[in-house]
PDB file of N, CA and C in Angstrom:
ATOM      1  N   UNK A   1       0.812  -1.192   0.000  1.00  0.00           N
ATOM      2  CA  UNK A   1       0.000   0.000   0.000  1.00  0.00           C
ATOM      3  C   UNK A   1       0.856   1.256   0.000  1.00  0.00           C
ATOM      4  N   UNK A   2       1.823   1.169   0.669  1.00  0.00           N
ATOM      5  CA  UNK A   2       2.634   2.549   0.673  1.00  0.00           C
ATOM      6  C   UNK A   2       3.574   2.745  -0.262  1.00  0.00           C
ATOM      7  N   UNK A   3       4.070   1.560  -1.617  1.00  0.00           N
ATOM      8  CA  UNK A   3       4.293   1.753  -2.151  1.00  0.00           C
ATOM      9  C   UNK A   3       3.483   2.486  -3.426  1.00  0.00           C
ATOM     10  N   UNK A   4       2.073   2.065  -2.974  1.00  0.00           N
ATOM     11  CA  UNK A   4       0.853   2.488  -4.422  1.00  0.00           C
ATOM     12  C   UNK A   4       0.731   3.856  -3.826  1.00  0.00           C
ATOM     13  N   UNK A   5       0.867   4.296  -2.410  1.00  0.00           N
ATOM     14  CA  UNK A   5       0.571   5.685  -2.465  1.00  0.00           C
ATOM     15  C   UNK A   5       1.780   6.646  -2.539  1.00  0.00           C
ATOM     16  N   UNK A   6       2.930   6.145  -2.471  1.00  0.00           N
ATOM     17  CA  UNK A   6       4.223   6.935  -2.858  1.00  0.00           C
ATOM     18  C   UNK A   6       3.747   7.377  -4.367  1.00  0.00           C
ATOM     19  N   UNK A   7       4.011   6.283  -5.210  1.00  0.00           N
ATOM     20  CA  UNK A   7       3.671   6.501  -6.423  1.00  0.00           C
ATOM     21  C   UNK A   7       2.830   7.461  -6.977  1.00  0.00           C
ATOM     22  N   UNK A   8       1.518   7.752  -6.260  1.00  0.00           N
ATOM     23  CA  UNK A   8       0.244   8.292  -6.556  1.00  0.00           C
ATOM     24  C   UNK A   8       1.155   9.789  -6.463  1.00  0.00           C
ATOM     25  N   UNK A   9       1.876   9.947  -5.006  1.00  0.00           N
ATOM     26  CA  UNK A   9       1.840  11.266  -4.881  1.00  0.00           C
ATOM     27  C   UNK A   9       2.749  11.878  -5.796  1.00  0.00           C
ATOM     28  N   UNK A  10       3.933  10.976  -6.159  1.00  0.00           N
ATOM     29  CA  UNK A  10       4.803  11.745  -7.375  1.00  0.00           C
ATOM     30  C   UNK A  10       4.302  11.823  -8.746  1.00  0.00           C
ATOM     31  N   UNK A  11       3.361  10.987  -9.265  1.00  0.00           N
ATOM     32  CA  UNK A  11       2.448  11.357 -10.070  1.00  0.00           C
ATOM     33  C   UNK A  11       2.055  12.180 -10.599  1.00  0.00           C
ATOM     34  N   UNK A  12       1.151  12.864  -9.415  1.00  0.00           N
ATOM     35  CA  UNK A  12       0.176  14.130  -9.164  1.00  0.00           C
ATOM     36  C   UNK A  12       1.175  15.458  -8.377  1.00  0.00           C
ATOM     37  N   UNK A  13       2.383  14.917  -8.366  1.00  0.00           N
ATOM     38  CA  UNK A  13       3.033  15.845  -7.691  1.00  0.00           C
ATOM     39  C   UNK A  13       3.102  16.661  -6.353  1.00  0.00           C
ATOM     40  N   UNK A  14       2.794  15.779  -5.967  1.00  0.00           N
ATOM     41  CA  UNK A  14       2.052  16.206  -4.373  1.00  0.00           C
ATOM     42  C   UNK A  14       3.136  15.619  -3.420  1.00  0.00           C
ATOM     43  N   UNK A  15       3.717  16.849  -2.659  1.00  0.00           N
ATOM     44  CA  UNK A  15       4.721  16.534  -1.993  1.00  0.00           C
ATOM     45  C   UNK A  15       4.228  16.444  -0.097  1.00  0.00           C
ATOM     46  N   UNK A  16       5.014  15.063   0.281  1.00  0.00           N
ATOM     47  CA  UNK A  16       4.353  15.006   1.679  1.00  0.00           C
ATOM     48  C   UNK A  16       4.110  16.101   2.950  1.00  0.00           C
ATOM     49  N   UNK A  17       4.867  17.176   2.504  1.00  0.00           N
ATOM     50  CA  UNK A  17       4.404  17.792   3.126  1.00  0.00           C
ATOM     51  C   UNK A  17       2.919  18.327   2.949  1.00  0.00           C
ATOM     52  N   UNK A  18       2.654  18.923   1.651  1.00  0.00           N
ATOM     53  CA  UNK A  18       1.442  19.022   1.365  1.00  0.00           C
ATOM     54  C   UNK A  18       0.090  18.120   1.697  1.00  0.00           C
ATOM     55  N   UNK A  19       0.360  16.689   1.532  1.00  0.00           N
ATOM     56  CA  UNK A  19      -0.426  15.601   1.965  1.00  0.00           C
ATOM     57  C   UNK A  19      -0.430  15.997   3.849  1.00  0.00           C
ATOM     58  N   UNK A  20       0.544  16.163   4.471  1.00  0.00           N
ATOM     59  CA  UNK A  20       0.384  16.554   5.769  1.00  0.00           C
ATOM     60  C   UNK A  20      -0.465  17.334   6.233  1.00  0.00           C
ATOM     61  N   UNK A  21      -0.560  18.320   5.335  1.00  0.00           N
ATOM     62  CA  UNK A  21      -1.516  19.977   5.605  1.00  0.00           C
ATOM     63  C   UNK A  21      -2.623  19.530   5.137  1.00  0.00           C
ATOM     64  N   UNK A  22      -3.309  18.677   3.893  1.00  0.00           N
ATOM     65  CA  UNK A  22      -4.713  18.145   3.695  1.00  0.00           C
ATOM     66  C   UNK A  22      -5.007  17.325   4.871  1.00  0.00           C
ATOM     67  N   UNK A  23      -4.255  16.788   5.171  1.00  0.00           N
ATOM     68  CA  UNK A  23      -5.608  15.766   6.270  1.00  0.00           C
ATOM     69  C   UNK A  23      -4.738  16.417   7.765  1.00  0.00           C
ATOM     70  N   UNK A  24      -4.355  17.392   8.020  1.00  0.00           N
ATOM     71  CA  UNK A  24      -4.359  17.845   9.061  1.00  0.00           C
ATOM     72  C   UNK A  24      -3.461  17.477  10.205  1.00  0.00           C
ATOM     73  N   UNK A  25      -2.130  17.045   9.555  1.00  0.00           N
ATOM     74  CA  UNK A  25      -1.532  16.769  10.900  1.00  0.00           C
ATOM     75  C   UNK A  25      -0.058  16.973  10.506  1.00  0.00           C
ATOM     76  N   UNK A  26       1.198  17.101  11.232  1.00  0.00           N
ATOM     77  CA  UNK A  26       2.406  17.583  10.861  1.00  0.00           C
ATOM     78  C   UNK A  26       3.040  16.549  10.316  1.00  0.00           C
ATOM     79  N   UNK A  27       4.235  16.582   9.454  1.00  0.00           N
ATOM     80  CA  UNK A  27       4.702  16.400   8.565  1.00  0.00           C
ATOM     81  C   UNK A  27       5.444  14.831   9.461  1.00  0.00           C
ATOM     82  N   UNK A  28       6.125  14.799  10.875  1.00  0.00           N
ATOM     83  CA  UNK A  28       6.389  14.051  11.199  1.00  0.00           C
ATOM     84  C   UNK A  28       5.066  13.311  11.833  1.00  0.00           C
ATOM     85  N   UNK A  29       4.016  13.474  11.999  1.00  0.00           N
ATOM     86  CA  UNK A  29       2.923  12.594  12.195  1.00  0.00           C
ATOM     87  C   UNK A  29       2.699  11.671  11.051  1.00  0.00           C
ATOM     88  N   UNK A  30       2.907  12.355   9.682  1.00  0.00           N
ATOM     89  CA  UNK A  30       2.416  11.437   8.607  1.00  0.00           C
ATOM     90  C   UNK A  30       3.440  10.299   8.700  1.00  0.00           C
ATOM     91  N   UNK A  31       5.022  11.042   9.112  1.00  0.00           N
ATOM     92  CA  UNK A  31       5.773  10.035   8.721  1.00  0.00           C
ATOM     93  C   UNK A  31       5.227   8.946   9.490  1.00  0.00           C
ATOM     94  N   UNK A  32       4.970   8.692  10.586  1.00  0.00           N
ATOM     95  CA  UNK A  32       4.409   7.987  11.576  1.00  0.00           C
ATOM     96  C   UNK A  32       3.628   6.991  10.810  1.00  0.00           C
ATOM     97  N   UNK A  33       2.274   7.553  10.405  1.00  0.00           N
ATOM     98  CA  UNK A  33       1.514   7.285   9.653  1.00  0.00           C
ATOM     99  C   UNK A  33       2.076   6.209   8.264  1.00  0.00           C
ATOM    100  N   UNK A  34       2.615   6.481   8.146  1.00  0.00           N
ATOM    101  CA  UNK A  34       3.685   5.850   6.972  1.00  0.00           C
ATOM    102  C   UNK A  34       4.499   4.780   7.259  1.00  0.00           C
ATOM    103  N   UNK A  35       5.179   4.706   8.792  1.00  0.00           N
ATOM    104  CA  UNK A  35       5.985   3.860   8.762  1.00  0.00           C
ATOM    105  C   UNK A  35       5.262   2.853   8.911  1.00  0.00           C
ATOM    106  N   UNK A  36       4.124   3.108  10.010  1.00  0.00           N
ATOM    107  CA  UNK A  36       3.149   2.087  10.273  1.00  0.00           C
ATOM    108  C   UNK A  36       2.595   1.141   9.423  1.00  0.00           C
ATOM    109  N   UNK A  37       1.888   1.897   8.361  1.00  0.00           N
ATOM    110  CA  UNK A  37       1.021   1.237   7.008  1.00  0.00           C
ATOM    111  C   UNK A  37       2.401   0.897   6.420  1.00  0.00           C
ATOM    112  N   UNK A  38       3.640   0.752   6.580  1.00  0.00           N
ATOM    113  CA  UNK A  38       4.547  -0.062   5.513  1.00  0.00           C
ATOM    114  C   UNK A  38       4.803  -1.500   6.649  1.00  0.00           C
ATOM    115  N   UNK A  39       5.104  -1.154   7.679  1.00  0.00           N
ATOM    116  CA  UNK A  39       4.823  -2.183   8.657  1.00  0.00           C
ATOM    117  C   UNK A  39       3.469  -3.120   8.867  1.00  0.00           C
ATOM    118  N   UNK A  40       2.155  -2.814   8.126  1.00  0.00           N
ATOM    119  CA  UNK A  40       1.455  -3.401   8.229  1.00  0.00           C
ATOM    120  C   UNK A  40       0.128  -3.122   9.091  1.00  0.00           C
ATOM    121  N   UNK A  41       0.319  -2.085   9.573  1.00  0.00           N
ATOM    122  CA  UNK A  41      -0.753  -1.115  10.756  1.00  0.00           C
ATOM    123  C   UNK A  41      -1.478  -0.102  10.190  1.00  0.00           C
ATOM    124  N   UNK A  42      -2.744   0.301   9.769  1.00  0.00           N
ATOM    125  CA  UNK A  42      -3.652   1.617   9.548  1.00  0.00           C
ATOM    126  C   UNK A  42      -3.507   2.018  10.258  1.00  0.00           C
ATOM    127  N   UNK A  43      -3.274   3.800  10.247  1.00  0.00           N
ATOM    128  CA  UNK A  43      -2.973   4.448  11.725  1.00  0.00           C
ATOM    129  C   UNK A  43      -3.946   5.611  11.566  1.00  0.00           C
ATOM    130  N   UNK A  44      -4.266   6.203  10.215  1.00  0.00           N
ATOM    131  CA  UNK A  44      -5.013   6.968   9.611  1.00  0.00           C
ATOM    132  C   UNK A  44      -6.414   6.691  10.149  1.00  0.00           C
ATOM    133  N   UNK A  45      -7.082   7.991  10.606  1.00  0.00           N
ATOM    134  CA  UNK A  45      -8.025   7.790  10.751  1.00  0.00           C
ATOM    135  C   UNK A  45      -9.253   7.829   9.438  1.00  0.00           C
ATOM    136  N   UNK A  46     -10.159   7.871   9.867  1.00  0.00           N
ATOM    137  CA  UNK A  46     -11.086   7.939   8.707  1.00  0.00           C
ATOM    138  C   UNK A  46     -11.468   8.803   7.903  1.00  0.00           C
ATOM    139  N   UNK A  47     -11.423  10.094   8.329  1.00  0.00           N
ATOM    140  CA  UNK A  47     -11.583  11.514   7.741  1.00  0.00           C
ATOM    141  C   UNK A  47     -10.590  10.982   6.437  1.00  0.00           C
ATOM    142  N   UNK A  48      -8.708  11.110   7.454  1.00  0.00           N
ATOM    143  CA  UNK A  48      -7.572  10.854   6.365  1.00  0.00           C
ATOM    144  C   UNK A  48      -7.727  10.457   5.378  1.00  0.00           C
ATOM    145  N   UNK A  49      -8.252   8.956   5.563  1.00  0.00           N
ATOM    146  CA  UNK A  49      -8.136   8.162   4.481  1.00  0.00           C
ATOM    147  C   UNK A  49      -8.843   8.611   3.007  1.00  0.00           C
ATOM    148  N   UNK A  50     -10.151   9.397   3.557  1.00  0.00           N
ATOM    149  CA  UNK A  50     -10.922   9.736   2.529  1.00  0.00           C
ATOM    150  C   UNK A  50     -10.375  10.882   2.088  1.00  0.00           C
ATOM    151  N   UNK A  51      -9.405  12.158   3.079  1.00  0.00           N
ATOM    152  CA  UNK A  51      -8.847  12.876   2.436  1.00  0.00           C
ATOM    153  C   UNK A  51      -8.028  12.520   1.081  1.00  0.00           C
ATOM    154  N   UNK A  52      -7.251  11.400   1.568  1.00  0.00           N
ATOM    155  CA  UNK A  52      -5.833  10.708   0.731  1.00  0.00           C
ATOM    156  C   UNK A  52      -6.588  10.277  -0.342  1.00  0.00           C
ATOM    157  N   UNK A  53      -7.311   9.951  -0.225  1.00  0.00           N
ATOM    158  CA  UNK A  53      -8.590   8.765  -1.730  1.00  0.00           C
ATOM    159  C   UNK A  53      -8.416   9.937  -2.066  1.00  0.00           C
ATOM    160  N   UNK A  54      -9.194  11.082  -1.974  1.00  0.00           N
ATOM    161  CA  UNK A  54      -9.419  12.073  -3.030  1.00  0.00           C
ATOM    162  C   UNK A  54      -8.501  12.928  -3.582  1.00  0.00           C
ATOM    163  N   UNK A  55      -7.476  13.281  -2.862  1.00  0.00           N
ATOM    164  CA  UNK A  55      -6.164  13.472  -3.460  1.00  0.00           C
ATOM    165  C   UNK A  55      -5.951  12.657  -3.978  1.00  0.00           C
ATOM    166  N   UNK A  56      -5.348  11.121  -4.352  1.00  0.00           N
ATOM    167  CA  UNK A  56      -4.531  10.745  -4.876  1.00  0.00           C
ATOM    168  C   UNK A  56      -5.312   9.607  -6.137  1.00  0.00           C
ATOM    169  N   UNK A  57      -6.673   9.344  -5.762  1.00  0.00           N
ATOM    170  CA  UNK A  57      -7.436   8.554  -6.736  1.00  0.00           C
ATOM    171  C   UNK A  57      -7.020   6.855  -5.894  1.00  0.00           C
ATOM    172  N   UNK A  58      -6.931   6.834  -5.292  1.00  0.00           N
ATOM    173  CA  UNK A  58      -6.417   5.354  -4.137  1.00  0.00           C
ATOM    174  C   UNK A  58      -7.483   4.793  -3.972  1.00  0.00           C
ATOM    175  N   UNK A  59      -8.176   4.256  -5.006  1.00  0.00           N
ATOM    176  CA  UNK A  59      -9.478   3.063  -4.150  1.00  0.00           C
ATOM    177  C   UNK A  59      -9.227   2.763  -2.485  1.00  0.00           C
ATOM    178  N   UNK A  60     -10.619   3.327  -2.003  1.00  0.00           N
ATOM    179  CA  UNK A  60     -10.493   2.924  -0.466  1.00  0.00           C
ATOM    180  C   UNK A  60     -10.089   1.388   0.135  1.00  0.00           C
ATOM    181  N   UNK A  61     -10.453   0.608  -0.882  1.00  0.00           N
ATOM    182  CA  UNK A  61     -10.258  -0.821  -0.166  1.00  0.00           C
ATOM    183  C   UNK A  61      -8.448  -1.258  -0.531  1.00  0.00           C
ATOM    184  N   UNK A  62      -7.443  -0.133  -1.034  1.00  0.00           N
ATOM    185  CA  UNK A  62      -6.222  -0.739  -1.148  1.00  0.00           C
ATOM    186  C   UNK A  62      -5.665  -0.317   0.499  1.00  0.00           C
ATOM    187  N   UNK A  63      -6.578   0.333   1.000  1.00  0.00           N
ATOM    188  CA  UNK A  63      -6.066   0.979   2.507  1.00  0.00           C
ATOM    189  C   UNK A  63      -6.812  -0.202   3.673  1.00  0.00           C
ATOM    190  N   UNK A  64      -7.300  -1.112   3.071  1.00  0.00           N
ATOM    191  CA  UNK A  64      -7.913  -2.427   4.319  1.00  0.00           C
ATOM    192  C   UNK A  64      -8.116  -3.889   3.422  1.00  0.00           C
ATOM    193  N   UNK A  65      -6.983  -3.351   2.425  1.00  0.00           N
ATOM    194  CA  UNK A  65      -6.288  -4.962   2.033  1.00  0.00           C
ATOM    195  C   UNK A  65      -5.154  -5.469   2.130  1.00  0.00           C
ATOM    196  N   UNK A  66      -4.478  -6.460   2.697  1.00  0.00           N
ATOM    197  CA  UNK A  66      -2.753  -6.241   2.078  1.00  0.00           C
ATOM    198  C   UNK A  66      -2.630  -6.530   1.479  1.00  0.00           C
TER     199      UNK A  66
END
């Protein structure tokens, strides 16, 4: 999953900090957020996730499949 959303964001050009400031939390929270979901943990809450879907075009179910 965190490889499909790396991808998404260089894509669309959307740099993590920016993704930080859409769903509302600092830049080292996302990392958080990030290390987790590469480790295997959703940490994102629900607002996030739907933030991140709509930024990045991420079908919701690649975020509660592995």
């Amino acid at each position: 999953m965190l490889e499909i959303l790396n991808n998404s964001l260089k894509e669309k050009n959307i740099k993590k900090n920016e993704l930080s400031n859409k769903i509302g939390c600092t830049r080292q929270n996302l990392h958080y957020h990030l290390k987790n979901l590469k480790d295997g943990r959703l940490t994102f809450n629900l607002e996030q996730i739907k933030i991140i879907k709509d930024v990045t075009n991420i079908d919701l179910l690649y975020f509660f499949t592995n």
